[in-house]
N, C-alpha and C. Protein backbone atom coordinates (compact mmCIF):
# COMPACT_ATOMS: atom_id res chain seq x y z
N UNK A 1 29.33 13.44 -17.95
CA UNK A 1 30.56 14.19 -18.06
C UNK A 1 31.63 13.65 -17.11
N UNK A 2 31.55 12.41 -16.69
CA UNK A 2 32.26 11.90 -15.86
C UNK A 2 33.65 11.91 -16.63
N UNK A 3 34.02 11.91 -18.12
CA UNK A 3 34.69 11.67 -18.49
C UNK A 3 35.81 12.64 -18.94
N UNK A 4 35.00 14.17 -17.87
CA UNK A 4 36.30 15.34 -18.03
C UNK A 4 37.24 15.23 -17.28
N UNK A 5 36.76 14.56 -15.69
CA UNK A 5 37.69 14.44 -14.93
C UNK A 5 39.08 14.17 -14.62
N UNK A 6 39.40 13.04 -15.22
CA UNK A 6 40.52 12.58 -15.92
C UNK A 6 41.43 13.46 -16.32
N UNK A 7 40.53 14.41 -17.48
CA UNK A 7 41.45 15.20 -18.72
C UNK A 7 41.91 15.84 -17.73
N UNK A 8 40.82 16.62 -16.73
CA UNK A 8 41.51 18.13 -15.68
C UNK A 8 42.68 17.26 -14.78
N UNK A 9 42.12 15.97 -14.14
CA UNK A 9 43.35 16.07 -13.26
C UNK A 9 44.74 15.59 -14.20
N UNK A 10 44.98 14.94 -15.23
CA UNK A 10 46.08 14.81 -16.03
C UNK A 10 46.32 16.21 -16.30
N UNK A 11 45.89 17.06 -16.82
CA UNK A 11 46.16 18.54 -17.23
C UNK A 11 46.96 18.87 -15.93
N UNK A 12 46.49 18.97 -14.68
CA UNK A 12 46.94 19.67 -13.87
C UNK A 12 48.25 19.25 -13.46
N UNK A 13 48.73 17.70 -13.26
CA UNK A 13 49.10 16.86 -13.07
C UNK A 13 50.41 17.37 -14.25
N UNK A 14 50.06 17.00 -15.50
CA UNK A 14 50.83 17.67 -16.37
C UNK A 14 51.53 19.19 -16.27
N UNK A 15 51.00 19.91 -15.73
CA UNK A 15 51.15 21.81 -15.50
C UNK A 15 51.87 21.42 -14.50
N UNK A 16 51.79 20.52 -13.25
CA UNK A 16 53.08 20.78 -11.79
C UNK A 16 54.71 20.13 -12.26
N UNK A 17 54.14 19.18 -13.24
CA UNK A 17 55.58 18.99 -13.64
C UNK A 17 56.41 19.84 -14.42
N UNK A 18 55.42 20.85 -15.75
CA UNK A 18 56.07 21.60 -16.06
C UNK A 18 56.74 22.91 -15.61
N UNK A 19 56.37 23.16 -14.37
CA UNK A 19 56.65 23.92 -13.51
C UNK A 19 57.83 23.47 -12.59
N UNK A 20 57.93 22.70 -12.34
CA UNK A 20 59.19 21.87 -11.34
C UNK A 20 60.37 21.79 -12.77
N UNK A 21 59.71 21.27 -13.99
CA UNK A 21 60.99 21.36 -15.24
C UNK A 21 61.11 22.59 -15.32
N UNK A 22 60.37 23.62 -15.23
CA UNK A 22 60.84 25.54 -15.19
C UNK A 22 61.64 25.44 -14.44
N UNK A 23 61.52 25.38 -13.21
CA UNK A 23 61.97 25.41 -12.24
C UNK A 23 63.51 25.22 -12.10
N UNK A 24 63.58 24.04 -12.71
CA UNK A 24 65.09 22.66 -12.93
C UNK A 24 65.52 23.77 -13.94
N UNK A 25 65.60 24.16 -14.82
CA UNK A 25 66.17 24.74 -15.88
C UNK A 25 66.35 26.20 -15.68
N UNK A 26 65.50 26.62 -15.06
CA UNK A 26 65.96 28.01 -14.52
C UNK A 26 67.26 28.23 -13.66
N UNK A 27 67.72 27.20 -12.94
CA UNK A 27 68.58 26.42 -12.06
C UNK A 27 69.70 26.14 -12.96
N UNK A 28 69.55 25.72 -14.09
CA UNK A 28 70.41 24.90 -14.66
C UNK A 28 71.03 26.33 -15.65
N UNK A 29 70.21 27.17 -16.17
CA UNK A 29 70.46 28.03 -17.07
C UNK A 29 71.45 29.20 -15.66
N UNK A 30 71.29 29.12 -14.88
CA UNK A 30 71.60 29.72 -14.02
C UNK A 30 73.49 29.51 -13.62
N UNK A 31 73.35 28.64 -13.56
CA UNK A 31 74.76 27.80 -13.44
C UNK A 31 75.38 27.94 -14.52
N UNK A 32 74.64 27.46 -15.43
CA UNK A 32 75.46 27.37 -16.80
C UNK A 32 76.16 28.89 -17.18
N UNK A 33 75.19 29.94 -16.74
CA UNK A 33 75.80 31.39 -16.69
C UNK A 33 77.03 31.83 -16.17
N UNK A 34 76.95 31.29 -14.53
CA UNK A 34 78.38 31.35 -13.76
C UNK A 34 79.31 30.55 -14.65
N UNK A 35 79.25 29.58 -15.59
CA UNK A 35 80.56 29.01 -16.12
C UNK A 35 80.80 29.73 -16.92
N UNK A 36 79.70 30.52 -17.83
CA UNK A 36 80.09 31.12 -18.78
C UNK A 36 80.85 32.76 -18.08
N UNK A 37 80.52 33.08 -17.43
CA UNK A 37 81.01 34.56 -16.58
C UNK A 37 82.39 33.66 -16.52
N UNK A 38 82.70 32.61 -15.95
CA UNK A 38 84.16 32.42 -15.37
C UNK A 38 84.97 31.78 -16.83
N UNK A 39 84.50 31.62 -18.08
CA UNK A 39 85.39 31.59 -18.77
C UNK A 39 85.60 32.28 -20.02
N UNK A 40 84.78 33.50 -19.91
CA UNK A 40 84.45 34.94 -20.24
C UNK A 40 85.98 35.70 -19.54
N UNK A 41 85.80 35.56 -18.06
CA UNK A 41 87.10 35.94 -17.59
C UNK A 41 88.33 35.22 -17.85
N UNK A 42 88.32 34.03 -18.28
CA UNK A 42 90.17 33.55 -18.69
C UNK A 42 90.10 34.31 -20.08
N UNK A 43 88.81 34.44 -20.53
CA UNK A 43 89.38 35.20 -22.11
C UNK A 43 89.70 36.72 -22.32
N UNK A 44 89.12 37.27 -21.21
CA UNK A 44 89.63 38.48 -21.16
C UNK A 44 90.83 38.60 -20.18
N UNK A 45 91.30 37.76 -19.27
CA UNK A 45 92.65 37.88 -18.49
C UNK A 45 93.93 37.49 -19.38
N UNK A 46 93.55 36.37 -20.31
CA UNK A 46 94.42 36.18 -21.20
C UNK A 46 94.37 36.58 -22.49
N UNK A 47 93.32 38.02 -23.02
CA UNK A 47 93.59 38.30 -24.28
C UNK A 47 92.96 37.86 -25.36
N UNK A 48 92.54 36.46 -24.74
CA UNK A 48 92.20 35.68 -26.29
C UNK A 48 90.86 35.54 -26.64
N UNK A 49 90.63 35.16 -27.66
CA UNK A 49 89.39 35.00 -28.44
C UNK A 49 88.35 33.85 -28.08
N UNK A 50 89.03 32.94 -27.12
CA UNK A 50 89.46 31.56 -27.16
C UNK A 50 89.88 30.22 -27.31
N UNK A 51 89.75 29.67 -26.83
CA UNK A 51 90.54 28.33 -26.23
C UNK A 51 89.77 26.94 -26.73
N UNK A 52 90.98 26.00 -26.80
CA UNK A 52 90.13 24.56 -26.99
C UNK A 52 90.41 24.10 -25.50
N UNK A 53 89.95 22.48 -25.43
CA UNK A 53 90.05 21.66 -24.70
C UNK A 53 90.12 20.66 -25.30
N UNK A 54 90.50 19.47 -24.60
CA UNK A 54 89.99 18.25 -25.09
C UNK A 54 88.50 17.39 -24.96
N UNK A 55 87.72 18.44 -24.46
CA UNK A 55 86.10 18.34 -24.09
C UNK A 55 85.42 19.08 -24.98
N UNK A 56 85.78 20.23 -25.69
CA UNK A 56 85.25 21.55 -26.39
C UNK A 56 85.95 22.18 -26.61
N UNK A 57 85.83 23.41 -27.87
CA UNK A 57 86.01 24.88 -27.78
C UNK A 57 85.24 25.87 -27.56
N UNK A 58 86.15 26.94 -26.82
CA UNK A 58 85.46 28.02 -26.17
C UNK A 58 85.81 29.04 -27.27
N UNK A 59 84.77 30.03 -27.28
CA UNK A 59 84.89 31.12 -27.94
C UNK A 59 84.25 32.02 -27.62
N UNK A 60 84.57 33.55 -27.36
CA UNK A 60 84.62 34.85 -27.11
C UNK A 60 83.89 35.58 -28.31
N UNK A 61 82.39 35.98 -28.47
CA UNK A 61 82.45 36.51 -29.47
C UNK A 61 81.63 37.97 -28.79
N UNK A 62 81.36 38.89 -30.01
CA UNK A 62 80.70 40.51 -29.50
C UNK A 62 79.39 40.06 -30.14
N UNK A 63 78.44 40.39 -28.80
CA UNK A 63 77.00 40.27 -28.83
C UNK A 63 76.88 41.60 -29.41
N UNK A 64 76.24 42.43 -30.04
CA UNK A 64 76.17 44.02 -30.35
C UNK A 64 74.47 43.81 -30.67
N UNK A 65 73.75 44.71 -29.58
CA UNK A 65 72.58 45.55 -29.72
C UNK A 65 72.45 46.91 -30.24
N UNK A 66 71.08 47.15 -30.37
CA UNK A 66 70.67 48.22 -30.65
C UNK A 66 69.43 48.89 -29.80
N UNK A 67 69.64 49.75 -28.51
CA UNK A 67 68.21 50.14 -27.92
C UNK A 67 68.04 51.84 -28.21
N UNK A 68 67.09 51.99 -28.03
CA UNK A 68 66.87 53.35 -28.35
C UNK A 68 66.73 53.86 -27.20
N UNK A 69 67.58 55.18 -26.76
CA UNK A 69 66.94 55.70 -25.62
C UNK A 69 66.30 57.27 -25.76
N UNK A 70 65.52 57.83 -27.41
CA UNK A 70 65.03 58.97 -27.55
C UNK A 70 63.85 58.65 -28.76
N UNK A 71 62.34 57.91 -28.11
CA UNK A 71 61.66 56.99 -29.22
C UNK A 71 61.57 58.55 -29.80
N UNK A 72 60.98 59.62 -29.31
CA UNK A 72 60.86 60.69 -30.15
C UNK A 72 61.61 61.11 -31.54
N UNK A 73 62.31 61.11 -31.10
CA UNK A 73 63.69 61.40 -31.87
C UNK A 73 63.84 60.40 -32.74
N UNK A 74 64.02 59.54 -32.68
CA UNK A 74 64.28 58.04 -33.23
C UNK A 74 63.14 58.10 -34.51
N UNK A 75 61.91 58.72 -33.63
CA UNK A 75 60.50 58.71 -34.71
C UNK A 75 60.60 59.39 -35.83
N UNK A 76 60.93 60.80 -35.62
CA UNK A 76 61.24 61.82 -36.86
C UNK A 76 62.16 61.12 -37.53
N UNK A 77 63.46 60.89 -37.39
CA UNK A 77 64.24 60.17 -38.33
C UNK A 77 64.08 59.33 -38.96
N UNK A 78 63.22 58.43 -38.67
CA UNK A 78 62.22 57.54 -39.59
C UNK A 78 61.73 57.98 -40.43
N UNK A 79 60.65 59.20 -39.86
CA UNK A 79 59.33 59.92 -41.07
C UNK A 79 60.61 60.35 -41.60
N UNK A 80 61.47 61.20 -41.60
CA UNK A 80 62.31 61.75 -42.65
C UNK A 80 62.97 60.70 -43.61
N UNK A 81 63.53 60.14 -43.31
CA UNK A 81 64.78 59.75 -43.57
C UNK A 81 64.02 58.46 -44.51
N UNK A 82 63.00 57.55 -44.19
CA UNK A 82 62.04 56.83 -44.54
C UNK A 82 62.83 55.53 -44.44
N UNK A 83 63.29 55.28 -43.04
CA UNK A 83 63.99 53.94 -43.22
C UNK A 83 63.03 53.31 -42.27
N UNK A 84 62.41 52.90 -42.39
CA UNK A 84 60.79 51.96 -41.68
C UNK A 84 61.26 50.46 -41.54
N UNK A 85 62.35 49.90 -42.35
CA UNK A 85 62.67 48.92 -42.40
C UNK A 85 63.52 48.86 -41.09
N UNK A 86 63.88 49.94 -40.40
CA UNK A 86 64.54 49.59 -39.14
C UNK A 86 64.08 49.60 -38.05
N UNK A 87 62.88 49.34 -38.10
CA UNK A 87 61.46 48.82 -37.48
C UNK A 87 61.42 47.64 -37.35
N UNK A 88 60.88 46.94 -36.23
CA UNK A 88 60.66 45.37 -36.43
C UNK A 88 58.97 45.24 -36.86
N UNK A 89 58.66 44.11 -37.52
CA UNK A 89 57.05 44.12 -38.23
C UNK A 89 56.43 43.76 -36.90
N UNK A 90 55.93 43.84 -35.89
CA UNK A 90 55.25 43.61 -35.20
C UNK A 90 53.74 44.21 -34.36
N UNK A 91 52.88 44.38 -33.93
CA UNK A 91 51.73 45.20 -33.53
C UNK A 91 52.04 45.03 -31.79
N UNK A 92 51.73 46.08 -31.53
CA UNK A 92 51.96 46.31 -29.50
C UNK A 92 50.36 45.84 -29.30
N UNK A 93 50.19 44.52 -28.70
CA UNK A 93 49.01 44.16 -28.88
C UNK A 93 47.72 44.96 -27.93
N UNK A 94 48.15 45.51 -27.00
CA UNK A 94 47.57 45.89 -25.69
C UNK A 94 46.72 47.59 -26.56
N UNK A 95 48.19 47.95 -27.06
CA UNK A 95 47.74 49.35 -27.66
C UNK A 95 46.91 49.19 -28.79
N UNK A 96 47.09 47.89 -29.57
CA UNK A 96 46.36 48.20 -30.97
C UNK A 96 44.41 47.59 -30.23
N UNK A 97 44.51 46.70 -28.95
CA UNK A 97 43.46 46.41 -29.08
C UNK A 97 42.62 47.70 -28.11
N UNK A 98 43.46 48.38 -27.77
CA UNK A 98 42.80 49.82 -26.93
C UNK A 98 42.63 51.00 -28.14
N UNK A 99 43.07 50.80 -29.34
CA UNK A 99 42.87 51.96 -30.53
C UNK A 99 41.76 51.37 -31.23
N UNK A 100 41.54 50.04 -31.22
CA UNK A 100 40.29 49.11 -32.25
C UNK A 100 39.43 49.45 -30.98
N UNK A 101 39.16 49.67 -29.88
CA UNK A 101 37.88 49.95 -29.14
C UNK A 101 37.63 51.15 -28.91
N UNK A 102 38.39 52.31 -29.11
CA UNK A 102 38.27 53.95 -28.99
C UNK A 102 37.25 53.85 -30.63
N UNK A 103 37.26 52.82 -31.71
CA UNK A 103 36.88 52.99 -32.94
C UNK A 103 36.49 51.90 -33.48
N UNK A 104 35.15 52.00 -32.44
CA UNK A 104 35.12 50.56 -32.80
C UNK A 104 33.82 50.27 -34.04
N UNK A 105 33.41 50.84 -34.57
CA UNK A 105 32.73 51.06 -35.59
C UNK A 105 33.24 51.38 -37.13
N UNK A 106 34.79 51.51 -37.10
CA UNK A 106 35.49 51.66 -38.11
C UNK A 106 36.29 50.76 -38.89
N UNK A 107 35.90 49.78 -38.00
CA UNK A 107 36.45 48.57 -38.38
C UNK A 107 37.98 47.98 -38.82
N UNK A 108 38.98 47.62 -38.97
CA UNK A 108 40.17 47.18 -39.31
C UNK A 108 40.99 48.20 -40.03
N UNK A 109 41.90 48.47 -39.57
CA UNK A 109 42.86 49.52 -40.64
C UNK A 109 43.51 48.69 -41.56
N UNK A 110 43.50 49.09 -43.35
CA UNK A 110 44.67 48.27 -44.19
C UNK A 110 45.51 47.61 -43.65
N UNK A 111 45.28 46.18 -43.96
CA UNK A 111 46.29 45.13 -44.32
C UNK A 111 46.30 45.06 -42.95
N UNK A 112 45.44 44.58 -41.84
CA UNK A 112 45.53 43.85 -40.12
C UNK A 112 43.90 43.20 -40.94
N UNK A 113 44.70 42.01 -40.09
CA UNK A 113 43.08 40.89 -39.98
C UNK A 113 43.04 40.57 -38.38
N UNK A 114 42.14 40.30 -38.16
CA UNK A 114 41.81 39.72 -36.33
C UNK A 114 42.19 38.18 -36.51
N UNK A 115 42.76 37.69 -36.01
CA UNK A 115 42.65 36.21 -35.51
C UNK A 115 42.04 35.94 -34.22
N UNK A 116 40.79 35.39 -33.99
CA UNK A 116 40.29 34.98 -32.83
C UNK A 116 40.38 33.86 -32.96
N UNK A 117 40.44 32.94 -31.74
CA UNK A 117 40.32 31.58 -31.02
C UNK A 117 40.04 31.29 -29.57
N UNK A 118 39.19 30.33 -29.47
CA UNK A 118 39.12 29.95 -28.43
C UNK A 118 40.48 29.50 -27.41
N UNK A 119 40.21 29.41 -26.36
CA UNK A 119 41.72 29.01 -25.79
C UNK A 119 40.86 28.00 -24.32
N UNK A 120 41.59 27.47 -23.16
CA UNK A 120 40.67 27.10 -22.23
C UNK A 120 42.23 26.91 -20.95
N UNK A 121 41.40 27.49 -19.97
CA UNK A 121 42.31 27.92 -18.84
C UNK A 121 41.95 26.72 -17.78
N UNK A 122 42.94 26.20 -17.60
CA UNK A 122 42.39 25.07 -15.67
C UNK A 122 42.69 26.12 -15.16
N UNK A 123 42.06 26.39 -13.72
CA UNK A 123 42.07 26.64 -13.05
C UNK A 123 41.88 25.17 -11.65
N UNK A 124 42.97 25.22 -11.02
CA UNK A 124 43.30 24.44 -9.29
C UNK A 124 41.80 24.44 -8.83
N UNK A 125 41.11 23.62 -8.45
CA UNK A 125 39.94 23.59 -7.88
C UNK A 125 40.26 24.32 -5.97
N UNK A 126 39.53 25.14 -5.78
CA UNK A 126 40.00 25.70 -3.94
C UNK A 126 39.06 24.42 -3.44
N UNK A 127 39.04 24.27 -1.53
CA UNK A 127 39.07 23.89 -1.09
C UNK A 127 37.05 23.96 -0.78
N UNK A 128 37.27 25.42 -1.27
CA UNK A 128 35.56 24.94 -1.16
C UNK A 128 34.53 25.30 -2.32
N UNK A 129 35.19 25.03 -3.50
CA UNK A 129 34.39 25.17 -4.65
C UNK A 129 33.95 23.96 -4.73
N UNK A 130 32.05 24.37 -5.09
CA UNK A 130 31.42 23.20 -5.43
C UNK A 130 30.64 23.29 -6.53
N UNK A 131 30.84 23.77 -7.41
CA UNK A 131 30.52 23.75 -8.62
C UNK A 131 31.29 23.39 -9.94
N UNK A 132 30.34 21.74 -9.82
CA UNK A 132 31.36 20.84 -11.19
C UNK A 132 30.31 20.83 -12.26
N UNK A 133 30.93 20.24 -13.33
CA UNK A 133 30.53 19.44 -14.34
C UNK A 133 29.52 18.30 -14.69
């Protein structure tokens, strides 16, 4: 098995750089924010929608969300009203896999399948682990 060695230290080797590129870009997305805050403000000091340059155009547009702050409430109007489509399709994974083990003999509710896979974690070797490969 001499020949895992390699893979782990390239893996790891690979993982510090992507972390230093997090890193760089978190930095960079960061900055890039302050330009956008400061020319967010010429468009609201001057009114406009925005602006060209001879580098780019800038433009001002309305981000518009939707959060809920009454899920209760929010819930009944659903069951009533039957607009389910204003739901996003997704499963809360934490909750559905804590409702599949309260029942766990009942096996899958309509229309959910399990996807399992293997996955494989490095873990940094410490300073006094001695148990290899």
């Amino acid at each position: 098995m001499d020949d895992v060695e390699p893979l782990v230290e390239t893996y790891l080797t690979l993982r510090r750089e992507r972390e230093m590129l997090s890193r760089q870009d978190k930095l960079l997305k960061e900055d890039m924010e302050k330009l956008e805050t400061a020319m967010l403000a010429i468009c609201n000091a001057t009114n406009m929608n925005g602006f060209k340059t001879r580098l780019g155009t800038v433009s001002r547009r309305v981000k518009e969300r939707y959060v809920c702050s009454d899920w209760d409430n929010f819930k009944k109007f659903i069951e009533t009203d039957g607009s389910v489509d204003l739901l996003a399709k997704t499963i809360h994974q934490s909750n559905f896999k804590e409702f599949m083990s309260e029942r766990a003999g009942d096996g899958l509710p309509p229309g959910i399948n399990a996807l399992r896979e293997y996955d494989i974690v490095v873990l940094k070797a410490s300073s006094t682990s001695e148990t290899l490969v």
